[in-house]
N, C-alpha and C. Protein backbone atom coordinates (compact mmCIF):
# COMPACT_ATOMS: atom_id res chain seq x y z
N UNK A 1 30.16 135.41 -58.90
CA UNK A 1 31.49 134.84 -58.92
C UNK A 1 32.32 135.56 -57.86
N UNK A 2 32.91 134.69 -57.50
CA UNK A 2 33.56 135.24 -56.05
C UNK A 2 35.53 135.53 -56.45
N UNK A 3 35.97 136.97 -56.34
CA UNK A 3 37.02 136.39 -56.77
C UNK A 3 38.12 136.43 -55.50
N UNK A 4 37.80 135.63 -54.37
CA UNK A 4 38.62 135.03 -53.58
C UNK A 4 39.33 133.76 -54.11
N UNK A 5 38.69 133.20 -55.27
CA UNK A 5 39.76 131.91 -55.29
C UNK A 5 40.35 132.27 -56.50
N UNK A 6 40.29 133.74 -57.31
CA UNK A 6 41.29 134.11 -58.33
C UNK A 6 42.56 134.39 -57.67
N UNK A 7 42.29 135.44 -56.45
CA UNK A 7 43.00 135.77 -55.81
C UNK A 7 43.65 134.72 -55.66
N UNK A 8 43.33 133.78 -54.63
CA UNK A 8 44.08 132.68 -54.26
C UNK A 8 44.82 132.01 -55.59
N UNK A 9 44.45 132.01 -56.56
CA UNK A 9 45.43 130.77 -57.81
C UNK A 9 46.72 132.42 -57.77
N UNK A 10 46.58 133.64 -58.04
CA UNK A 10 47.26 134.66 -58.28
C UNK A 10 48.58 134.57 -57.44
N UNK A 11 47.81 134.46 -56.25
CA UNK A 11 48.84 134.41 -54.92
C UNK A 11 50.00 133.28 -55.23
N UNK A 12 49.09 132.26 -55.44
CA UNK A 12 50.03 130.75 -55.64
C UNK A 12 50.59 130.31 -56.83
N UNK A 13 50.65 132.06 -58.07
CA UNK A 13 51.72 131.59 -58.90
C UNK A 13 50.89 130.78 -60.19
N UNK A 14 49.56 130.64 -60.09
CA UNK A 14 48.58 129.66 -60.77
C UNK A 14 48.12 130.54 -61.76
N UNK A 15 48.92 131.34 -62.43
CA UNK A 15 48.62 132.38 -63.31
C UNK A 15 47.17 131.55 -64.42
N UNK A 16 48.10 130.76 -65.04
CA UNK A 16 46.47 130.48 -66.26
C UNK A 16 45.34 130.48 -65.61
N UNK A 17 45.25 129.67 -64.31
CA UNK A 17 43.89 129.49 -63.78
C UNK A 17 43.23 131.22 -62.94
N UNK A 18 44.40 131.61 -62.90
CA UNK A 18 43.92 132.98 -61.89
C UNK A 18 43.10 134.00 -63.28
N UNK A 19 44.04 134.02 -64.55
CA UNK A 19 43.64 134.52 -65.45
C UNK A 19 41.95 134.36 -65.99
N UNK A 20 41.99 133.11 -65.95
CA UNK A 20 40.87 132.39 -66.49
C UNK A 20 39.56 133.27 -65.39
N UNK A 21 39.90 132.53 -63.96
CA UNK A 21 38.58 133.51 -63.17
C UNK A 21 38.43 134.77 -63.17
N UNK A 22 39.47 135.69 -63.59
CA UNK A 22 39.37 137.22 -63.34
C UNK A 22 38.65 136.87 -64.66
N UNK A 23 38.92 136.54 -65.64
CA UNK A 23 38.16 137.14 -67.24
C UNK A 23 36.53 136.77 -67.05
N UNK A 24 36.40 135.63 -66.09
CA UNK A 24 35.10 135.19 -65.76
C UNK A 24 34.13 136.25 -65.04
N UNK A 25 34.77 136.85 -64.01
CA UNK A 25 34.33 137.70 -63.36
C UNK A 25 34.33 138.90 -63.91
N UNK A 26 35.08 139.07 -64.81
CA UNK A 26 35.06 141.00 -65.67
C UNK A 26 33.80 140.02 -66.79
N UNK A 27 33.49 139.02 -67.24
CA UNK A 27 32.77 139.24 -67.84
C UNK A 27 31.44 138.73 -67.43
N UNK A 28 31.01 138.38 -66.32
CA UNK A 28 29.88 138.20 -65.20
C UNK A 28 29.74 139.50 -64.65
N UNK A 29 30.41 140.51 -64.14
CA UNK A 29 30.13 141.93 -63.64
C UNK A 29 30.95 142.80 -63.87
N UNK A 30 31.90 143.14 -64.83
CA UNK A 30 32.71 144.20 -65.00
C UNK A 30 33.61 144.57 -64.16
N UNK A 31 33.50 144.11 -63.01
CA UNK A 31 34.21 144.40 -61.83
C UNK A 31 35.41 144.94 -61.88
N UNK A 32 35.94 145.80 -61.20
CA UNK A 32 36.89 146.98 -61.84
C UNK A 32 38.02 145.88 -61.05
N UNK A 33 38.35 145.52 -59.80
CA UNK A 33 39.20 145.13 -58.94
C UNK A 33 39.98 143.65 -60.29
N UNK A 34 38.53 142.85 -60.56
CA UNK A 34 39.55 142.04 -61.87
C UNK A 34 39.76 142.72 -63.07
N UNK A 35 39.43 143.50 -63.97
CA UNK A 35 39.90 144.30 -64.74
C UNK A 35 41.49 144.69 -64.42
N UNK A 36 41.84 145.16 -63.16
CA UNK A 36 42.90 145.81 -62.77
C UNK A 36 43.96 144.41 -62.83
N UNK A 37 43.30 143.46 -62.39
CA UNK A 37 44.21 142.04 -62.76
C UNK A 37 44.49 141.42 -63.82
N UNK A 38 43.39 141.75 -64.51
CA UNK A 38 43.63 141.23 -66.01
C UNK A 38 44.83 142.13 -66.33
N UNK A 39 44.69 143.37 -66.34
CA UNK A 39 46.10 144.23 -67.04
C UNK A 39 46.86 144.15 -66.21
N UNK A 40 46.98 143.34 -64.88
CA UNK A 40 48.02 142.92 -64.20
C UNK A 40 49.27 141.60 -64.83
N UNK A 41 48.43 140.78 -65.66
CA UNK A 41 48.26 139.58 -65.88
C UNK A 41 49.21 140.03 -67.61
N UNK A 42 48.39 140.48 -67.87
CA UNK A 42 49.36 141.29 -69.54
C UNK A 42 50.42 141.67 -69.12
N UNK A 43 50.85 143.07 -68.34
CA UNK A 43 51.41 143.47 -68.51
C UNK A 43 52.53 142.71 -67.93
N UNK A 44 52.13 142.01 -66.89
CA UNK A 44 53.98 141.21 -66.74
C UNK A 44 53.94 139.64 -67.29
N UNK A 45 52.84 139.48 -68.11
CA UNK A 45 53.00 138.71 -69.07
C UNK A 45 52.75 137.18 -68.12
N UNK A 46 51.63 137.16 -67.46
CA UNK A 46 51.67 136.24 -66.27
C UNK A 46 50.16 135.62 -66.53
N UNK A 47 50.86 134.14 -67.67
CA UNK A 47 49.54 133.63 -68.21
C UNK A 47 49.34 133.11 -69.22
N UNK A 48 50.05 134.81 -69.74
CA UNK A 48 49.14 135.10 -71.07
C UNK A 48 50.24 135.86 -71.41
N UNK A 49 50.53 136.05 -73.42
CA UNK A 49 51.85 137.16 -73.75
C UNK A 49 51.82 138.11 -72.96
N UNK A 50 53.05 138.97 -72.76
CA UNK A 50 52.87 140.31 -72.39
C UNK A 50 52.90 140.95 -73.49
N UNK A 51 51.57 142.18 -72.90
CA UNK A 51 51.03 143.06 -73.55
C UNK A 51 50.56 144.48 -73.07
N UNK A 52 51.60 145.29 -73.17
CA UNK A 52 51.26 146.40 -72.30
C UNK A 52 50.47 147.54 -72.79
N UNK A 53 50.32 147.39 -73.88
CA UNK A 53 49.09 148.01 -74.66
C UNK A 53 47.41 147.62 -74.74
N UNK A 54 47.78 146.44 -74.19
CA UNK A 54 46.43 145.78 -73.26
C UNK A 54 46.39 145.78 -71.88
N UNK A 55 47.08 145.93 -71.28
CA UNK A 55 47.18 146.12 -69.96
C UNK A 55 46.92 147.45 -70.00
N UNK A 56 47.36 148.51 -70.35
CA UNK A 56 46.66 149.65 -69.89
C UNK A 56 45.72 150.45 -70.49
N UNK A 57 45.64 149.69 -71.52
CA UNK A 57 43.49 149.63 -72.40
C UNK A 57 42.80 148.76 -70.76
N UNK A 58 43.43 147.70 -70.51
CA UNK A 58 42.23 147.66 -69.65
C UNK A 58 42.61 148.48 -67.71
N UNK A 59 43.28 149.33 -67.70
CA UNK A 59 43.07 149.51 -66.68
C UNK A 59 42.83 150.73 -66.83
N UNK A 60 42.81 152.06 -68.08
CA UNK A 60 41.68 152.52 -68.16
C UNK A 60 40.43 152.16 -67.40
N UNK A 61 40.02 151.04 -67.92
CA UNK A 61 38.30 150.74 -68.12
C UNK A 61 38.10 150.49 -66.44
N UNK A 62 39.73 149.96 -66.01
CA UNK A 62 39.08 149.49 -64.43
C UNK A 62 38.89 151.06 -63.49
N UNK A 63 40.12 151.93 -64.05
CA UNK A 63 40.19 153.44 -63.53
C UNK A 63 38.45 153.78 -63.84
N UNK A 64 38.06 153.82 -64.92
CA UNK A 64 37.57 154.43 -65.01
C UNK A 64 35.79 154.20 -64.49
N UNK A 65 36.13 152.45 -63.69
CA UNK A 65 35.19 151.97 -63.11
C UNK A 65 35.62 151.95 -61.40
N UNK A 66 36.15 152.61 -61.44
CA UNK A 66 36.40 153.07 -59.78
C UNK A 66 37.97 152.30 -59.28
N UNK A 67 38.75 151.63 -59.91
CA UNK A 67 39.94 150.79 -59.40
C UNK A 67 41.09 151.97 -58.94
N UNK A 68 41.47 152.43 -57.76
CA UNK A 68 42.24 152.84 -56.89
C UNK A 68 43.66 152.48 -57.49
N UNK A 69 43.58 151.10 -57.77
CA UNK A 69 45.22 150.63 -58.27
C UNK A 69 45.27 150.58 -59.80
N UNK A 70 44.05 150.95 -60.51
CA UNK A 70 44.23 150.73 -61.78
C UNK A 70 44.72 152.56 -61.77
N UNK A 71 44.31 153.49 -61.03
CA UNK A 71 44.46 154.26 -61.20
C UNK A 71 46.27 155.02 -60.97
N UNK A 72 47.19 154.44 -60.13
CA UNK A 72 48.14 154.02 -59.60
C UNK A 72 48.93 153.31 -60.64
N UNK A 73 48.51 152.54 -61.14
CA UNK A 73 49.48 151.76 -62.67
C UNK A 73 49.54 152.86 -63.57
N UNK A 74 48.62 153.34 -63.70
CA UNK A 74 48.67 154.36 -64.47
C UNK A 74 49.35 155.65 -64.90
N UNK A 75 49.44 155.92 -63.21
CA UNK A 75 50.11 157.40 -63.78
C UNK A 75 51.86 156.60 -63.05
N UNK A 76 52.02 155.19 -62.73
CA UNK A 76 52.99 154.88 -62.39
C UNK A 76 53.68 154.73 -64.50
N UNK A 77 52.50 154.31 -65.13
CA UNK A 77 53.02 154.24 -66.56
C UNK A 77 53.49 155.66 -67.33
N UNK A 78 52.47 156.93 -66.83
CA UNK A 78 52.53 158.04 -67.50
C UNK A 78 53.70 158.72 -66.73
N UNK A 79 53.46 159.02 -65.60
CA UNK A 79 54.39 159.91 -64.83
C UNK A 79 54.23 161.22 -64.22
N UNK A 80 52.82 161.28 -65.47
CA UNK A 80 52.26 162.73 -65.08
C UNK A 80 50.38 162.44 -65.09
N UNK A 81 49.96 162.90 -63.99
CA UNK A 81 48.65 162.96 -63.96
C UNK A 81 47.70 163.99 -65.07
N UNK A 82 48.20 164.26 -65.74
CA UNK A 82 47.40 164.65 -67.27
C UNK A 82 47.72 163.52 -67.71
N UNK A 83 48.17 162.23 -68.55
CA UNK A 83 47.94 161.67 -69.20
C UNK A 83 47.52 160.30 -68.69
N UNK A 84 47.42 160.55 -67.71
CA UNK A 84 46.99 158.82 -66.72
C UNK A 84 45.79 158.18 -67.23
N UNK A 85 44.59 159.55 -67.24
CA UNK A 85 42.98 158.62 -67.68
C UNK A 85 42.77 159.19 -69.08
N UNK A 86 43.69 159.81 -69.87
CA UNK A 86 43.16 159.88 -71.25
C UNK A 86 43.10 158.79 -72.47
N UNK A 87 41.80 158.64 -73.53
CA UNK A 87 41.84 157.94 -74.00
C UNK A 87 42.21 157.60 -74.96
């Protein structure tokens, strides 16, 4: 699964459908980059309720699968890099 055309519905505001391919693709390969979108997608509530207690349950999982920006939401949520990747 390619997620150039999640990207693309994301870009264009096509939240349900962008939602729909990232969940396709985290659940075809785990892929940390949609993980980081899915809790993109919660947390500003773009889709789907907002849920920021799911949004950063899953960007854990994307941090902790290599995501650069999941890692970045994170301590943008904590403030302090001790509590960014704890579980």
């Amino acid at each position: 699964m390619d997620d150039m055309e999640a990207n693309k519905a994301f870009n264009e505001d096509r939240y349900d459908d962008s939602f729909r391919l990232y969940q396709q693709i985290v659940n075809a390969t785990k892929d940390s980059d949609a993980l980081f979108m899915l809790g993109k997608h919660y947390f500003d509530g773009l889709g789907v309720p907002c849920d920021k207690d799911m949004a950063i349950s899953l960007w854990k999982r994307a941090s902790k699968a290599g995501s650069l920006d999941a890692k970045y939401a994170l301590l943008e949520q904590s403030q302090t890099t001790a509590q960014c990747c704890k579980e």
